[in-house]
PDB file of N, CA and C in Angstrom:
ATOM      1  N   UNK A   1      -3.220 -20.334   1.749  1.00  0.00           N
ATOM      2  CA  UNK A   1      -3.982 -19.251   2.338  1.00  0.00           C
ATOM      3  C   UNK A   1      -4.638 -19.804   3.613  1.00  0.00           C
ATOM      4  N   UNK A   2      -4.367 -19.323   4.791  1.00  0.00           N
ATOM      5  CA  UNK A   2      -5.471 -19.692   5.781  1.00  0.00           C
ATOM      6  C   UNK A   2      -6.450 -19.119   6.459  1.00  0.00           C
ATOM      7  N   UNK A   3      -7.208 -19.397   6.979  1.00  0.00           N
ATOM      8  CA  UNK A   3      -8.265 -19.564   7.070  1.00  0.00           C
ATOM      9  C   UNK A   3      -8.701 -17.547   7.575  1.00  0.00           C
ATOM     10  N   UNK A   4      -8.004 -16.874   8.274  1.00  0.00           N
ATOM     11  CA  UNK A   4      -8.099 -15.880   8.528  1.00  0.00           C
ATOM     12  C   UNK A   4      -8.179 -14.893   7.342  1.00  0.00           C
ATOM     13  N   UNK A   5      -7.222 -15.794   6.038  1.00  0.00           N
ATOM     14  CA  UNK A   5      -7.310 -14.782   4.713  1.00  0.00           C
ATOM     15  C   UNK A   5      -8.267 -14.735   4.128  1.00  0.00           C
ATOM     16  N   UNK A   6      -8.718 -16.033   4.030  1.00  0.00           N
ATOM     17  CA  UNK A   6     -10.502 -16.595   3.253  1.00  0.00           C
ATOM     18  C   UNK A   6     -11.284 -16.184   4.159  1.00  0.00           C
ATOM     19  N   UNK A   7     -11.529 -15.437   5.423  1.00  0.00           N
ATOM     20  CA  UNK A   7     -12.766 -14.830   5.764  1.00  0.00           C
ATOM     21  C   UNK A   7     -12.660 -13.362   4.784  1.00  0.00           C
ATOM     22  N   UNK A   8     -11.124 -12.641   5.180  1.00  0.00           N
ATOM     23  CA  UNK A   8     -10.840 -11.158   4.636  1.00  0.00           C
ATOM     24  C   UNK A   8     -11.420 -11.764   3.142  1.00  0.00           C
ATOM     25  N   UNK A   9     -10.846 -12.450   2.217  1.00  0.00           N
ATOM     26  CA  UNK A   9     -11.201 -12.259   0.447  1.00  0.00           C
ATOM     27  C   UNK A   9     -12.535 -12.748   0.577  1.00  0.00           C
ATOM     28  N   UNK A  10     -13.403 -13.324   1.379  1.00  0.00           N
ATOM     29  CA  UNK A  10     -15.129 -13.669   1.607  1.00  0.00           C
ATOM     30  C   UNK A  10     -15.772 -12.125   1.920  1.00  0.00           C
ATOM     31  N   UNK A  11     -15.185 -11.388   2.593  1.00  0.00           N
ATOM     32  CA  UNK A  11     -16.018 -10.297   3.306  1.00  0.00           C
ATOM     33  C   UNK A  11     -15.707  -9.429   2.103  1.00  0.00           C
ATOM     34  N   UNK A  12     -14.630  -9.129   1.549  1.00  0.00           N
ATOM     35  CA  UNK A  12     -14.068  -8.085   0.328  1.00  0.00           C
ATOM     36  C   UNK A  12     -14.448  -8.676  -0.947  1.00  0.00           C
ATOM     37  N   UNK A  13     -14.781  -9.845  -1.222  1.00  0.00           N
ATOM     38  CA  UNK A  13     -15.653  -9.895  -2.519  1.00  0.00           C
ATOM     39  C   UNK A  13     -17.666  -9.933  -2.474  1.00  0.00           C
ATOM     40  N   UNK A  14     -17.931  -9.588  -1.166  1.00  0.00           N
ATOM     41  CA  UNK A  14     -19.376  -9.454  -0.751  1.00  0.00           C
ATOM     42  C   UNK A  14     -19.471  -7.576  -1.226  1.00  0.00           C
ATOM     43  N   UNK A  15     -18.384  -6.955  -0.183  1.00  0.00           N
ATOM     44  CA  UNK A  15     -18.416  -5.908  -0.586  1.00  0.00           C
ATOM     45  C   UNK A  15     -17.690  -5.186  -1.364  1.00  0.00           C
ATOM     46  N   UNK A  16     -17.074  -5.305  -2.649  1.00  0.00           N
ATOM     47  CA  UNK A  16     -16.475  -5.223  -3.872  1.00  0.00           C
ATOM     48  C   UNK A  16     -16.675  -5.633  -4.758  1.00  0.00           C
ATOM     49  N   UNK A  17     -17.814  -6.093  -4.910  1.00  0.00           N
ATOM     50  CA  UNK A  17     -18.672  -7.170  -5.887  1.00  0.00           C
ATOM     51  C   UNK A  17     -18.189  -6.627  -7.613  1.00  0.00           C
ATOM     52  N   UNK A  18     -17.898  -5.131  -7.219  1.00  0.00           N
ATOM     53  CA  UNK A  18     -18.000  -4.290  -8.661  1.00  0.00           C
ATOM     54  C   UNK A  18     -16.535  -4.471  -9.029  1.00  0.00           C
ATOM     55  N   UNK A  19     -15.437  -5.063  -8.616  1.00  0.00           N
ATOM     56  CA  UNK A  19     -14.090  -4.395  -8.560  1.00  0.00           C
ATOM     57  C   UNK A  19     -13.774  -5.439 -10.191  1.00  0.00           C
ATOM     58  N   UNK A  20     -13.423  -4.695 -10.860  1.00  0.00           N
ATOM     59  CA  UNK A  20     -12.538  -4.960 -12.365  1.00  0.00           C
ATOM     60  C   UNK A  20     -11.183  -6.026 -12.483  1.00  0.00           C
ATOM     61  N   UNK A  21     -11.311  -6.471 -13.419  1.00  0.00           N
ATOM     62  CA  UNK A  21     -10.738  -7.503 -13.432  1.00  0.00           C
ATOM     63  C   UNK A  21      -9.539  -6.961 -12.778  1.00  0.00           C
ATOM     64  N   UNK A  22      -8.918  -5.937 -13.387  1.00  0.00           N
ATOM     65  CA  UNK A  22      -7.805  -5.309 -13.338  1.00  0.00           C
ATOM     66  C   UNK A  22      -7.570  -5.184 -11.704  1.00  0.00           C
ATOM     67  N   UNK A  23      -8.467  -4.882 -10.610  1.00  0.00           N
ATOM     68  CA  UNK A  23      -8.062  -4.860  -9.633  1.00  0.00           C
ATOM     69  C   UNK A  23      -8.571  -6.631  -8.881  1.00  0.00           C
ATOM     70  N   UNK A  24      -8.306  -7.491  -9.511  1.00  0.00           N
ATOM     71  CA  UNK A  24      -8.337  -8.895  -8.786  1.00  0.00           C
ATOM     72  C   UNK A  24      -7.210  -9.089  -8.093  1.00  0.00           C
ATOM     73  N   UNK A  25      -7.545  -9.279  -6.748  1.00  0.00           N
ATOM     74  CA  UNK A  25      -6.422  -9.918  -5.502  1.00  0.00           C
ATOM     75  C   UNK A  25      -5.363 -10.709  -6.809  1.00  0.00           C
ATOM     76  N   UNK A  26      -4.261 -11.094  -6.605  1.00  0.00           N
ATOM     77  CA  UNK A  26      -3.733 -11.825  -7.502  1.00  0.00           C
ATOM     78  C   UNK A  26      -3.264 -12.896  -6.457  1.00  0.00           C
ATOM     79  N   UNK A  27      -3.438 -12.749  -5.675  1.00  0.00           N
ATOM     80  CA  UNK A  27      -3.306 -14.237  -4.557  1.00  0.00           C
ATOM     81  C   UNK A  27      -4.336 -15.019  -5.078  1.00  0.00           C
ATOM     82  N   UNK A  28      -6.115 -14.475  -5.236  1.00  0.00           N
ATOM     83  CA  UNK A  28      -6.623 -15.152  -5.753  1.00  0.00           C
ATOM     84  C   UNK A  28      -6.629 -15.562  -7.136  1.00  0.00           C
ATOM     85  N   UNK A  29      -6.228 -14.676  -7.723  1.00  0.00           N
ATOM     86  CA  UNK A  29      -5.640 -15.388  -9.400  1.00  0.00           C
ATOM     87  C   UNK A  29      -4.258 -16.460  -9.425  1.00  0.00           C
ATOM     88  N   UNK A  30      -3.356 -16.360  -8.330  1.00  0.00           N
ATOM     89  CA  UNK A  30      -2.572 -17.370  -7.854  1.00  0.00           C
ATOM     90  C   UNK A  30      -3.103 -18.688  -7.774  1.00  0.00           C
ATOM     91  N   UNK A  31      -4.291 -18.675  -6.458  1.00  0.00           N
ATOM     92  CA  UNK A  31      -4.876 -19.543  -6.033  1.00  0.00           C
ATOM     93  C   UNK A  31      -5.717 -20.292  -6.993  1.00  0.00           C
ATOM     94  N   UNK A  32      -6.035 -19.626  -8.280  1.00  0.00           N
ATOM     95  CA  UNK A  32      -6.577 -20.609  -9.401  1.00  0.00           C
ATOM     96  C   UNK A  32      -5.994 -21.175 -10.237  1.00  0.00           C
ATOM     97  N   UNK A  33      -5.090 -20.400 -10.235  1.00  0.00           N
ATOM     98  CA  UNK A  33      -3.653 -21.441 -11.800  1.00  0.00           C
ATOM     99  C   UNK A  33      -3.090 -22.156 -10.849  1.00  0.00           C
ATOM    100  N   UNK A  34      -2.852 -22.294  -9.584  1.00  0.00           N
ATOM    101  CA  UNK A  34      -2.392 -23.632  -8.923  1.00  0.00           C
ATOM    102  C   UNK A  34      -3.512 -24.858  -8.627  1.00  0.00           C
ATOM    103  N   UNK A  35      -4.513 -24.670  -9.222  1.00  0.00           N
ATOM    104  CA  UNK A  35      -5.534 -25.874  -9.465  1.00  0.00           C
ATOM    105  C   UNK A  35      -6.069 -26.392 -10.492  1.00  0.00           C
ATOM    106  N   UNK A  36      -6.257 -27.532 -10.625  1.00  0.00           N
ATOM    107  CA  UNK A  36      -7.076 -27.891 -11.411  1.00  0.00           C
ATOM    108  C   UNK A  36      -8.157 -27.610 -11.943  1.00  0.00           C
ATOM    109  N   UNK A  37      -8.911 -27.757 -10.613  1.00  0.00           N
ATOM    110  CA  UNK A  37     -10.560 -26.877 -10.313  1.00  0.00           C
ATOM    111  C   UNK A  37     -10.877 -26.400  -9.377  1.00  0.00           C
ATOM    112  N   UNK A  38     -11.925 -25.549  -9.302  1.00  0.00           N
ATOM    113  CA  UNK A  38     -12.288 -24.421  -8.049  1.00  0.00           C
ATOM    114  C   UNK A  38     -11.742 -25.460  -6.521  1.00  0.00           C
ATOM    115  N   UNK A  39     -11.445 -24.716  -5.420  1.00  0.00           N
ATOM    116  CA  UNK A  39     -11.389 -25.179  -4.314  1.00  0.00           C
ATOM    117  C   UNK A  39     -12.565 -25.030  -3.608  1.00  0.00           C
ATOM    118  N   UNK A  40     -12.950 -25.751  -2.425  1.00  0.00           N
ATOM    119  CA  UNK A  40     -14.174 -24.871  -1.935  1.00  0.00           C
ATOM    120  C   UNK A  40     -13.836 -23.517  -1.327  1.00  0.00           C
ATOM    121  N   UNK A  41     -13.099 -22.760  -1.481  1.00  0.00           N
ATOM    122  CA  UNK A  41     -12.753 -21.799  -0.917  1.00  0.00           C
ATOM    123  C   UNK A  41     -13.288 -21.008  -2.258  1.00  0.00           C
ATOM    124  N   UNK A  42     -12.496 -21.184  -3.010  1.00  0.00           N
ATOM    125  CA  UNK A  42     -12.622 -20.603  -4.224  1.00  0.00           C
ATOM    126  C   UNK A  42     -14.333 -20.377  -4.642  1.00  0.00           C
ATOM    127  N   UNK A  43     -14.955 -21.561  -4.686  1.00  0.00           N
ATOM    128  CA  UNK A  43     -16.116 -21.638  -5.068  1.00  0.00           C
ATOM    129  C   UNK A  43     -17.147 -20.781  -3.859  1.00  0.00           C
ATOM    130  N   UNK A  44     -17.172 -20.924  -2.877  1.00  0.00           N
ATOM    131  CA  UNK A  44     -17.564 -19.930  -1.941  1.00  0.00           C
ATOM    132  C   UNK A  44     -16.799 -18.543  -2.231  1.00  0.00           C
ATOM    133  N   UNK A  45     -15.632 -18.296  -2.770  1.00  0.00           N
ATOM    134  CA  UNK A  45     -15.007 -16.898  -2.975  1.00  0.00           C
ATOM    135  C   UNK A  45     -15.961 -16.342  -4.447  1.00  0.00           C
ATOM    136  N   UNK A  46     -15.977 -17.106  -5.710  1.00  0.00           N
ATOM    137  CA  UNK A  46     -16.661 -16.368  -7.120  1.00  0.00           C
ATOM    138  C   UNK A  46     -18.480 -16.314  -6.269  1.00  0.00           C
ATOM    139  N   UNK A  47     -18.758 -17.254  -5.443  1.00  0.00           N
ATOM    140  CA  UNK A  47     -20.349 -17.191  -5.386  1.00  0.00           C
ATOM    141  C   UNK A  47     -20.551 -15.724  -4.957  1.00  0.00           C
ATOM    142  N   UNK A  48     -19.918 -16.078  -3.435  1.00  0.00           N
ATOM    143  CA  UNK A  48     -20.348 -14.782  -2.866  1.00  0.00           C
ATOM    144  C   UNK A  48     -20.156 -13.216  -3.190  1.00  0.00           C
ATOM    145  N   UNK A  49     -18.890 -13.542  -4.343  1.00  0.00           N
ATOM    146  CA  UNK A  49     -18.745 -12.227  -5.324  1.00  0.00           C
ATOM    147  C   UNK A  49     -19.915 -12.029  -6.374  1.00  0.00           C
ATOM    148  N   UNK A  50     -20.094 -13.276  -7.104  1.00  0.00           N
ATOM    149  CA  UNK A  50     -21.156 -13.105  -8.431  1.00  0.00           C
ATOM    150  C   UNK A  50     -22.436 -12.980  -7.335  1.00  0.00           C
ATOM    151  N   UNK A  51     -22.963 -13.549  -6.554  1.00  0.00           N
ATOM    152  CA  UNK A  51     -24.108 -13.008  -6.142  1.00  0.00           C
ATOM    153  C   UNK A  51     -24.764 -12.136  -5.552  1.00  0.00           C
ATOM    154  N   UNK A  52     -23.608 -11.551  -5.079  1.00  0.00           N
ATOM    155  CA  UNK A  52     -23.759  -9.863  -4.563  1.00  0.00           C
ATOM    156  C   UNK A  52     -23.816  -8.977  -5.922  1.00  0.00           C
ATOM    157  N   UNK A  53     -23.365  -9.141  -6.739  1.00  0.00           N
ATOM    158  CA  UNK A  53     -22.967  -8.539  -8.029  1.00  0.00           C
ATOM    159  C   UNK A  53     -24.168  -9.107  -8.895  1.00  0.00           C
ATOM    160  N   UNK A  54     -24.783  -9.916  -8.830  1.00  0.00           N
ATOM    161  CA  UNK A  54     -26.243 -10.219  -9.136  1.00  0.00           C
ATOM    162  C   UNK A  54     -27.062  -9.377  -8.413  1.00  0.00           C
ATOM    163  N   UNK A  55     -27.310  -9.826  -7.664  1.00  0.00           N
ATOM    164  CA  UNK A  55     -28.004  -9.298  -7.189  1.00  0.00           C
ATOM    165  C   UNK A  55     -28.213  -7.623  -6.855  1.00  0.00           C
ATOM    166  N   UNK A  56     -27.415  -6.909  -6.717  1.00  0.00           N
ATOM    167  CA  UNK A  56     -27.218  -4.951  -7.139  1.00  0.00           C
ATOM    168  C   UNK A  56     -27.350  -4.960  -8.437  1.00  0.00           C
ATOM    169  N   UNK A  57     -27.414  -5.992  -9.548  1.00  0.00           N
ATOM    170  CA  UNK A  57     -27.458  -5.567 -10.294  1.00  0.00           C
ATOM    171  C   UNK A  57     -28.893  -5.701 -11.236  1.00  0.00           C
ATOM    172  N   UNK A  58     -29.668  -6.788 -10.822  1.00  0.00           N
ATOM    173  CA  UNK A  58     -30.712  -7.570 -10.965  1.00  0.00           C
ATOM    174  C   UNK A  58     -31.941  -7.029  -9.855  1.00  0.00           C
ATOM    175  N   UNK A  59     -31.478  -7.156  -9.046  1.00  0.00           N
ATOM    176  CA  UNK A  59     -32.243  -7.118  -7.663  1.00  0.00           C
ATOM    177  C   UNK A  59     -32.735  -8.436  -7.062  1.00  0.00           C
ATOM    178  N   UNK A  60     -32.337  -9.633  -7.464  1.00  0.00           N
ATOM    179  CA  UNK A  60     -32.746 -10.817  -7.326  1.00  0.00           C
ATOM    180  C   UNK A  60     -31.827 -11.870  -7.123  1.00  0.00           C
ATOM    181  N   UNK A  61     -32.354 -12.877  -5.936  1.00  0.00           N
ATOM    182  CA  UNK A  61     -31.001 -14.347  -5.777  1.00  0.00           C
ATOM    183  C   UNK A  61     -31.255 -14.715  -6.782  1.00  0.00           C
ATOM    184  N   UNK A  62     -30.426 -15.937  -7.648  1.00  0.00           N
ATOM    185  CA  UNK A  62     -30.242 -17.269  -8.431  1.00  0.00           C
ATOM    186  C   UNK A  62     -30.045 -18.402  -7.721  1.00  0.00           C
ATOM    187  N   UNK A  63     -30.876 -19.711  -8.264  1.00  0.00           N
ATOM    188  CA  UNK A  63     -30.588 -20.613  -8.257  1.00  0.00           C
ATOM    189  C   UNK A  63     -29.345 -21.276  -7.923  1.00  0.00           C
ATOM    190  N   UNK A  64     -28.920 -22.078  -7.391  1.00  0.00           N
ATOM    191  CA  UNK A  64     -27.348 -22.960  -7.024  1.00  0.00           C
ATOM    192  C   UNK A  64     -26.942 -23.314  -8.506  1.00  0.00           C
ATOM    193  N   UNK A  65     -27.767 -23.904  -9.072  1.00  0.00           N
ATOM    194  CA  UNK A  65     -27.166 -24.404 -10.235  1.00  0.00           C
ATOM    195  C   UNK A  65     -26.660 -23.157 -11.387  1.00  0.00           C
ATOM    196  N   UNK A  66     -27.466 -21.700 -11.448  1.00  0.00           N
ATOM    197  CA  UNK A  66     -26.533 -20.725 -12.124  1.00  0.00           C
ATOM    198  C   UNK A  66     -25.515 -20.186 -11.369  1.00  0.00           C
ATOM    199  N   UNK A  67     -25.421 -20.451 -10.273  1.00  0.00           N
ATOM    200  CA  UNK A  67     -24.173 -19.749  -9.215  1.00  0.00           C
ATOM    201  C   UNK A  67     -23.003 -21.094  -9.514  1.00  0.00           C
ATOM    202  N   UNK A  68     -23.676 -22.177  -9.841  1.00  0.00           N
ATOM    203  CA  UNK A  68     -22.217 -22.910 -10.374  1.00  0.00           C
ATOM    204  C   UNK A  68     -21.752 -23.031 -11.810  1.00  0.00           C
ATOM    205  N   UNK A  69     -22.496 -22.605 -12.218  1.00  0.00           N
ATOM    206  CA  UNK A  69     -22.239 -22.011 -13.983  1.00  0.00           C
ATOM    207  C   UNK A  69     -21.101 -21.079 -14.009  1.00  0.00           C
ATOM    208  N   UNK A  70     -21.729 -20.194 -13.146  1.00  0.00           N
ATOM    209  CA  UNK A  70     -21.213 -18.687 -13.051  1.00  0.00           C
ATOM    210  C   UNK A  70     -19.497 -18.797 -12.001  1.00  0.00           C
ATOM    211  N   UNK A  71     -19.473 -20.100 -11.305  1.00  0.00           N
ATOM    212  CA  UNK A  71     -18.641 -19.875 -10.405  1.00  0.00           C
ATOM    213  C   UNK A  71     -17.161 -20.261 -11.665  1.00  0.00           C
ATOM    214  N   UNK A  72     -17.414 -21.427 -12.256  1.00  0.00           N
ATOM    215  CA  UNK A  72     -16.419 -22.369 -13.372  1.00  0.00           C
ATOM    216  C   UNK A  72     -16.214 -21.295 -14.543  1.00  0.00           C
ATOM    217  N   UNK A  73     -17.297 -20.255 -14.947  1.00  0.00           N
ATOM    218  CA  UNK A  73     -16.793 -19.418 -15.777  1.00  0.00           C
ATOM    219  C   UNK A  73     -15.895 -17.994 -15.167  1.00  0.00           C
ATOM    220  N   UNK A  74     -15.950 -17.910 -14.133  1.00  0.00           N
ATOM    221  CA  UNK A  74     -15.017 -16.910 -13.244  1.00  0.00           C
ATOM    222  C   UNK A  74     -13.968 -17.508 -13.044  1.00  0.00           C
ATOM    223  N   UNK A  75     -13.890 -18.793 -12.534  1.00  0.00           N
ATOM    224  CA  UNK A  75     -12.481 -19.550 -12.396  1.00  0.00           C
ATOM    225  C   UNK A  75     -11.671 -19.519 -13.190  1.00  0.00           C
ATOM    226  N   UNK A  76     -11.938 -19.828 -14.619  1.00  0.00           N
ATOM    227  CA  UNK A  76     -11.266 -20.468 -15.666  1.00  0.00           C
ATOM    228  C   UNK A  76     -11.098 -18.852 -16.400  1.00  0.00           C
ATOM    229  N   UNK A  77     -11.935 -17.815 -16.037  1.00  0.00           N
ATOM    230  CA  UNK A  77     -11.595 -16.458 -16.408  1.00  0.00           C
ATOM    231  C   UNK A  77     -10.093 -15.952 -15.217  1.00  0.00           C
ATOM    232  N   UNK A  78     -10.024 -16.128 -14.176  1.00  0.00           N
ATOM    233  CA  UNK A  78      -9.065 -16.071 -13.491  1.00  0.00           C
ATOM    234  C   UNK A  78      -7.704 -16.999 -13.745  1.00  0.00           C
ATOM    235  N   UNK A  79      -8.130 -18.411 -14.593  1.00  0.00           N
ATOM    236  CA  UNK A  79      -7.037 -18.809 -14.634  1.00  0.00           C
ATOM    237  C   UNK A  79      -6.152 -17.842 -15.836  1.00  0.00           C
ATOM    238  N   UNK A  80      -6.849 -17.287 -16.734  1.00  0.00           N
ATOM    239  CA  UNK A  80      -6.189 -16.469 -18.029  1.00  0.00           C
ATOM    240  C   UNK A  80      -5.873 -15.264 -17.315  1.00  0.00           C
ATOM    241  N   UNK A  81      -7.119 -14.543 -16.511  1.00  0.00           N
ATOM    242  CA  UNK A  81      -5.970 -13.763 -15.888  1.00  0.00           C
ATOM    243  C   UNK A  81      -4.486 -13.807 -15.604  1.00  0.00           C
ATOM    244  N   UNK A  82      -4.499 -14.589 -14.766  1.00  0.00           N
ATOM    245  CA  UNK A  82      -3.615 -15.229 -14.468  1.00  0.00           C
ATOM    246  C   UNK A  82      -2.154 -15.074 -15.130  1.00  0.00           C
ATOM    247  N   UNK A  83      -2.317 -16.356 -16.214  1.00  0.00           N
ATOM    248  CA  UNK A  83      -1.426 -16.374 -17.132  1.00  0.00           C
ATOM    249  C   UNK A  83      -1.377 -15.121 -18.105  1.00  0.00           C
ATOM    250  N   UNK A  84      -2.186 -14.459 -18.185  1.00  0.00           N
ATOM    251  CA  UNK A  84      -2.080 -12.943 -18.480  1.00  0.00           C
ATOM    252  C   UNK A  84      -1.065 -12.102 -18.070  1.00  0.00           C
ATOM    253  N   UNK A  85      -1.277 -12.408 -16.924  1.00  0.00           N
ATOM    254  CA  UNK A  85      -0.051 -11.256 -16.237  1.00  0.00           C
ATOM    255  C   UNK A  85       1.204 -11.382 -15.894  1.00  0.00           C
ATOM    256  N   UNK A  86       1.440 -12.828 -15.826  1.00  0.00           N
ATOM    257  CA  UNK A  86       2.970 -13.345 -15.582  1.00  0.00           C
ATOM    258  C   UNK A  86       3.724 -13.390 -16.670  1.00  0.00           C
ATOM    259  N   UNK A  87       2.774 -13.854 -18.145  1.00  0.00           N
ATOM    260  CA  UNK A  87       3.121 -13.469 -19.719  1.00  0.00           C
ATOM    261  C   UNK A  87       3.419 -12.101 -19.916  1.00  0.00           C
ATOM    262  N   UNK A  88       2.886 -11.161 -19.220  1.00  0.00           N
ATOM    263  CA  UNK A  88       2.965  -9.622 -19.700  1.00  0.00           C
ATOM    264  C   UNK A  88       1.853  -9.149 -20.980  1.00  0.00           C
ATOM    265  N   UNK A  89       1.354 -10.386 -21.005  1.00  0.00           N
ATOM    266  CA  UNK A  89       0.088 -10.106 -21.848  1.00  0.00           C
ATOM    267  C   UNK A  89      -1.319  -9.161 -21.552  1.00  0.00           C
ATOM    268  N   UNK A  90      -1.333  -8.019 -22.194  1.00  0.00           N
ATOM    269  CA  UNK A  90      -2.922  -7.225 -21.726  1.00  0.00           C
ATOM    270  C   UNK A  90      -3.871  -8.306 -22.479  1.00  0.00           C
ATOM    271  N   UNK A  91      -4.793  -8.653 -20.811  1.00  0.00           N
ATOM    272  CA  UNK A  91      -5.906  -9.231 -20.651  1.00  0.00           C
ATOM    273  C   UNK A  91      -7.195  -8.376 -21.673  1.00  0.00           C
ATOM    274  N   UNK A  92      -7.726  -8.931 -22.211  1.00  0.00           N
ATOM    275  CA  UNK A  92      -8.931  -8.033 -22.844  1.00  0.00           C
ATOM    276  C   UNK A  92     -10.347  -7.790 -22.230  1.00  0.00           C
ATOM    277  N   UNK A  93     -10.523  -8.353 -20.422  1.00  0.00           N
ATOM    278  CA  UNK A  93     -10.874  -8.327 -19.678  1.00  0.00           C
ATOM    279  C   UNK A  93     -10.708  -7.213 -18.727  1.00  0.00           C
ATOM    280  N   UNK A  94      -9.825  -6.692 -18.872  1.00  0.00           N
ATOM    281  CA  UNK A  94      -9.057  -5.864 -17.812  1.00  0.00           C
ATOM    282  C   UNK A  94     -10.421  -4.788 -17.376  1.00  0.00           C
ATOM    283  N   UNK A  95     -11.010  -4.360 -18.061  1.00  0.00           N
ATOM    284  CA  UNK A  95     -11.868  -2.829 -17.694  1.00  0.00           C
ATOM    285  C   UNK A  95     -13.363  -3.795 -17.608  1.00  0.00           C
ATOM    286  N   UNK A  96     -13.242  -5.252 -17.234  1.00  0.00           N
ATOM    287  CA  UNK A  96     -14.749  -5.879 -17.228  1.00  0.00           C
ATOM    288  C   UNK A  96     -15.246  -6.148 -15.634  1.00  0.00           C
ATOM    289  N   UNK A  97     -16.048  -6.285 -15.076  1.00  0.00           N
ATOM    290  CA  UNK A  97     -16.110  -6.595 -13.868  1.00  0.00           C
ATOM    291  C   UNK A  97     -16.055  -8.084 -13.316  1.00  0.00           C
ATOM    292  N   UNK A  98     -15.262  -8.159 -12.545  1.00  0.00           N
ATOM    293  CA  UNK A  98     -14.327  -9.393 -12.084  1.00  0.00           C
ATOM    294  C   UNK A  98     -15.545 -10.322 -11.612  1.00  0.00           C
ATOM    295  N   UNK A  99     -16.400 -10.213 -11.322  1.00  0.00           N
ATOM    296  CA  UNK A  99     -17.951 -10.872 -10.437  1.00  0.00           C
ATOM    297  C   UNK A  99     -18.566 -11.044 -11.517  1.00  0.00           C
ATOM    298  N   UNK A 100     -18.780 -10.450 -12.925  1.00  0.00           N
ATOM    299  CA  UNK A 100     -19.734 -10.330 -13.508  1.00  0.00           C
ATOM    300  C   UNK A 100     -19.462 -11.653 -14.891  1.00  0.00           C
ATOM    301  N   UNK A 101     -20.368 -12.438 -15.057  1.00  0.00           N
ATOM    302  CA  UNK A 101     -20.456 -13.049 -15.572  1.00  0.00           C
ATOM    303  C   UNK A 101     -21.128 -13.168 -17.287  1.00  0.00           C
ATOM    304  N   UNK A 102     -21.350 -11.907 -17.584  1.00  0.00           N
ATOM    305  CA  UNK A 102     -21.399 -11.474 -19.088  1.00  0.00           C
ATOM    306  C   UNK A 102     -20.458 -11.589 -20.556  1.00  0.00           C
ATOM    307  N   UNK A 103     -21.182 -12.103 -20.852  1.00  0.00           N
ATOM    308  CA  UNK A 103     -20.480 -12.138 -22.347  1.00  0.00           C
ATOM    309  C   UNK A 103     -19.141 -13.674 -22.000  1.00  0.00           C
ATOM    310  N   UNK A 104     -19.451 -14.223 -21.026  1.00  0.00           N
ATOM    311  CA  UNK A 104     -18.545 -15.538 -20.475  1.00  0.00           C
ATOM    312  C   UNK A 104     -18.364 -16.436 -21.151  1.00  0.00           C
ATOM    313  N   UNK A 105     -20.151 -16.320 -21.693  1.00  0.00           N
ATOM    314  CA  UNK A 105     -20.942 -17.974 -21.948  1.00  0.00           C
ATOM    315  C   UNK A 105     -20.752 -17.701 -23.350  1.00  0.00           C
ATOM    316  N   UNK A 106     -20.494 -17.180 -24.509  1.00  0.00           N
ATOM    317  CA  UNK A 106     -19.724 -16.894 -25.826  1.00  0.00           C
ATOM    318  C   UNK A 106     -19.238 -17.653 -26.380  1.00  0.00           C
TER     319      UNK A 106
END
């Protein structure tokens, strides 16, 4: 992905904060089953999604250290996406919000 795409998926997960699993870029669900662990792209991509999505929903910033809680449990939720969909497997995520970090920590 370069660098022109990661501004577009930075600006569209600021303002799409709400969008369902079901509608996740799948470039970016690509971009996580080809890693190990978050990229900094990536990790700047779940922040600036979960904290817009915090924040409309809260009314309040978080801390760095729950925005990296929150970033590794979105990742590793994208990596099952992921393998969700290339399996043909329905995700049980699908109708949850893709930013939102509820019911993660389980």
């Amino acid at each position: 992905m370069d660098t022109e795409q990661e501004a577009l998926h930075l600006e569209y997960a600021v303002k799409n904060y709400s969008i369902l699993c079901s509608e996740a870029p799948t470039d970016i669900l690509e971009a996580c089953a080809s890693d190990i662990e978050p990229t900094p792209f990536l990790e700047e991509y779940f922040a600036a999604g979960y904290s817009e999505w915090y924040y409309q929903k809260y009314g309040r910033r978080l801390p760095q250290s729950r925005i990296n809680n929150a970033i590794l449990v979105l990742y590793n939720r994208s990596c099952r996406l992921h393998t969700n969909l290339i399996t043909d497997i329905r995700d049980p995520d699908l109708d949850k919000q893709f930013f939102s970090d509820e019911g993660l920590y389980e």
